[in-house]
PDB file of N, CA and C in Angstrom:
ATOM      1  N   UNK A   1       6.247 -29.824  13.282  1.00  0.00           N
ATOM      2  CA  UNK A   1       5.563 -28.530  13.295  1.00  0.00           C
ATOM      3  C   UNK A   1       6.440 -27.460  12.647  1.00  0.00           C
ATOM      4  N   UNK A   2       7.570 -27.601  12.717  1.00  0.00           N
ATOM      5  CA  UNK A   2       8.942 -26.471  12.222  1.00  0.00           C
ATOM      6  C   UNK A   2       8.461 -26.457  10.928  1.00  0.00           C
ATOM      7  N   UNK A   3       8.581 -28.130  10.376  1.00  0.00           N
ATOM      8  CA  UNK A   3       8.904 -27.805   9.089  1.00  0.00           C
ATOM      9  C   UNK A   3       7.389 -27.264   8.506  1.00  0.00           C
ATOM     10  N   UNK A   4       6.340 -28.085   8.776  1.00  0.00           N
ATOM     11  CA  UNK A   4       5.035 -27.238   8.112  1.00  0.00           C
ATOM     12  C   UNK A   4       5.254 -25.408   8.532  1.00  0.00           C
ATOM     13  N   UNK A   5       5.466 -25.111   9.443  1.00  0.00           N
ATOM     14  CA  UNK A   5       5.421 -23.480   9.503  1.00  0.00           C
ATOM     15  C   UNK A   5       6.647 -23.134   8.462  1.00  0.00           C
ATOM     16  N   UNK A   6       7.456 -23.781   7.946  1.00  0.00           N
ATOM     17  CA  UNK A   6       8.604 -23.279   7.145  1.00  0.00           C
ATOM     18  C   UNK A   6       7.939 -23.673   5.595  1.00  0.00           C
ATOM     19  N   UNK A   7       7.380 -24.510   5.762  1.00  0.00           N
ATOM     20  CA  UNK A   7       6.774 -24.758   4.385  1.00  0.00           C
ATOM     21  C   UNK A   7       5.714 -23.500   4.270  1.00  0.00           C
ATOM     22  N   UNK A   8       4.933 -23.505   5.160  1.00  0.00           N
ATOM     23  CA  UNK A   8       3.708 -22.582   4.728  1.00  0.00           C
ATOM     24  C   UNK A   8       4.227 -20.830   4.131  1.00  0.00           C
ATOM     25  N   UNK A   9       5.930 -20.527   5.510  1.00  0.00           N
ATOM     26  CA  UNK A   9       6.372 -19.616   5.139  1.00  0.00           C
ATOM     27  C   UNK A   9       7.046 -19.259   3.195  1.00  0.00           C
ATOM     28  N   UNK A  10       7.355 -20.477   3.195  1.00  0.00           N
ATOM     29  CA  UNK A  10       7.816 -20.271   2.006  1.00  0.00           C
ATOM     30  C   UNK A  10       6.647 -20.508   0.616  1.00  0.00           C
ATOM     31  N   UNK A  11       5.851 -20.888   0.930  1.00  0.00           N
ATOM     32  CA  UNK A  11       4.218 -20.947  -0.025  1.00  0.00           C
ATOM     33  C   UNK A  11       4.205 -19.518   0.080  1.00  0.00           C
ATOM     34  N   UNK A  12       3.549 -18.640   0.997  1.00  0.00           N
ATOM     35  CA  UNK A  12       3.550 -17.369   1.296  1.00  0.00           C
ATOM     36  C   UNK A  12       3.885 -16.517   0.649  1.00  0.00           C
ATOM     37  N   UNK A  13       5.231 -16.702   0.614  1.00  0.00           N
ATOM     38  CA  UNK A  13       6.606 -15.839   0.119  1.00  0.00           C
ATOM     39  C   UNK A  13       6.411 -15.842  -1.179  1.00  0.00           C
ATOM     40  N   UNK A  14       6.041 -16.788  -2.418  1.00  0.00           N
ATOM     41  CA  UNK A  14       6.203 -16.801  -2.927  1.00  0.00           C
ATOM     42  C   UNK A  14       5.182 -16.493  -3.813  1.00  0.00           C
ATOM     43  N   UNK A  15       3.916 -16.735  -3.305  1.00  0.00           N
ATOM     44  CA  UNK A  15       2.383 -16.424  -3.481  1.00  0.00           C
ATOM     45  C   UNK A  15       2.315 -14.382  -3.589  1.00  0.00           C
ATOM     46  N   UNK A  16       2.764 -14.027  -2.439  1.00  0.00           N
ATOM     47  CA  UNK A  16       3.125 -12.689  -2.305  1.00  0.00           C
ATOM     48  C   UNK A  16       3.975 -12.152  -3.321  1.00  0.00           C
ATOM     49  N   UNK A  17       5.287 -12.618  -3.517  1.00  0.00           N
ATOM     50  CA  UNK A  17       6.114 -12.702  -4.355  1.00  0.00           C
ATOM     51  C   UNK A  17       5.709 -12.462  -5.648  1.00  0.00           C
ATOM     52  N   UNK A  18       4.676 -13.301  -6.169  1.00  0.00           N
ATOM     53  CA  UNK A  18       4.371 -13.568  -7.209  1.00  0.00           C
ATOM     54  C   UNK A  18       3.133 -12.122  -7.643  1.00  0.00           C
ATOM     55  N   UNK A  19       2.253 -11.919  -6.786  1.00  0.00           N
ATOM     56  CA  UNK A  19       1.175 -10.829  -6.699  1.00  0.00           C
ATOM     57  C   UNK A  19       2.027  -9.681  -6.909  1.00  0.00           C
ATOM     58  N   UNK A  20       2.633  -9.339  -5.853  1.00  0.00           N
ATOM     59  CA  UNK A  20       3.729  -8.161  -6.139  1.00  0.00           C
ATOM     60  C   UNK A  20       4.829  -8.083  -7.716  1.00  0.00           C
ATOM     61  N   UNK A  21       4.524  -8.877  -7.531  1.00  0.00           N
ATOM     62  CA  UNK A  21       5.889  -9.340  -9.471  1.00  0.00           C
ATOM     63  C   UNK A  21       4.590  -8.624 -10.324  1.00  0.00           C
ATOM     64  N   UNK A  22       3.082  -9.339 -10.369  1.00  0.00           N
ATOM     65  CA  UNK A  22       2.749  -8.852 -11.450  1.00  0.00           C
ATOM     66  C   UNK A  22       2.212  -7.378 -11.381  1.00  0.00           C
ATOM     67  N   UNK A  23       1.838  -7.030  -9.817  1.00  0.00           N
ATOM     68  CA  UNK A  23       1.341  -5.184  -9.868  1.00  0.00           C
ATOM     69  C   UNK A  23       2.540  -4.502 -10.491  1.00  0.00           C
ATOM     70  N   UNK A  24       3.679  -5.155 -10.009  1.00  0.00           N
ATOM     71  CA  UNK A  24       4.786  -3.882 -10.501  1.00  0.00           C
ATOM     72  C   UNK A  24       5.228  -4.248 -11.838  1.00  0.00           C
ATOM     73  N   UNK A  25       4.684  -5.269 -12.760  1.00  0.00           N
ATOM     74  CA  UNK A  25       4.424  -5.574 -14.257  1.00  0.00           C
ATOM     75  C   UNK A  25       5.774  -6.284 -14.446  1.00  0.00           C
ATOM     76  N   UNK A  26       6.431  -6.912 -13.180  1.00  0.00           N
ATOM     77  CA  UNK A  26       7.610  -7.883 -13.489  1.00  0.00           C
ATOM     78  C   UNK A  26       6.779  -9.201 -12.876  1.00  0.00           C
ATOM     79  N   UNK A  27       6.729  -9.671 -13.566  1.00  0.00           N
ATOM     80  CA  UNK A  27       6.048 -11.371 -12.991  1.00  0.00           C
ATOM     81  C   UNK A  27       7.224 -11.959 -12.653  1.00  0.00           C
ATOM     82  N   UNK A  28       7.304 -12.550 -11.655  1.00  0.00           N
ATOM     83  CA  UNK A  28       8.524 -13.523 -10.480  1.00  0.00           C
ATOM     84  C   UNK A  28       9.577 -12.792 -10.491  1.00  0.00           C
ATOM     85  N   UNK A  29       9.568 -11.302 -10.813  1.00  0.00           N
ATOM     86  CA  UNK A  29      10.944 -10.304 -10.662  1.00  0.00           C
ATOM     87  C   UNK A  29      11.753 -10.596  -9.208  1.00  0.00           C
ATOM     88  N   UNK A  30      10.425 -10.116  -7.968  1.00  0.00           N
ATOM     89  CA  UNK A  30      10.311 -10.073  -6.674  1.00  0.00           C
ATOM     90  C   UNK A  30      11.080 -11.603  -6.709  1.00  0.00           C
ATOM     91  N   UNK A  31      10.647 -12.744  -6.736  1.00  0.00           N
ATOM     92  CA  UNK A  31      10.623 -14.059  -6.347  1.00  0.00           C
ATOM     93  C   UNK A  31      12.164 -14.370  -6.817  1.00  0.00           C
ATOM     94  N   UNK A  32      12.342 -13.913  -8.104  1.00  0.00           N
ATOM     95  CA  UNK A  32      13.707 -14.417  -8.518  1.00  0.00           C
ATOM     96  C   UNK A  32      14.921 -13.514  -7.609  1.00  0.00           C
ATOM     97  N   UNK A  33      14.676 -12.136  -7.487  1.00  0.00           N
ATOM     98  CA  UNK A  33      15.343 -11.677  -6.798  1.00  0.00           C
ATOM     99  C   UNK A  33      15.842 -12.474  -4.918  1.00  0.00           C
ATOM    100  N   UNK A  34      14.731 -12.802  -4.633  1.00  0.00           N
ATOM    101  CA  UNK A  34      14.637 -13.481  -2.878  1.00  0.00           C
ATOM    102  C   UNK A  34      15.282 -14.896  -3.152  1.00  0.00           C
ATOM    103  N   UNK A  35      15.374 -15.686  -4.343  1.00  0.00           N
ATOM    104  CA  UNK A  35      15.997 -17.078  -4.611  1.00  0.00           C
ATOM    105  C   UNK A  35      17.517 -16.494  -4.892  1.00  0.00           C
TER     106      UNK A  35
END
């Protein structure tokens, strides 16, 4: 169960990550920054 809730967290993160990268007109800016 850990690891699916850690997986889903990190799908999430990165899904978000990725939405936010392109409103602020950096695509995976957000994402590369959190890696």
């Amino acid at each position: 169960m850990g690891v699916s809730i850690a997986a889903i967290t990190v799908v999430l993160t990165v899904v978000i990550g990725t939405i936010v990268g392109v409103i602020s007109g950096r695509k995976g800016g957000f994402v590369d920054d959190l890696l």
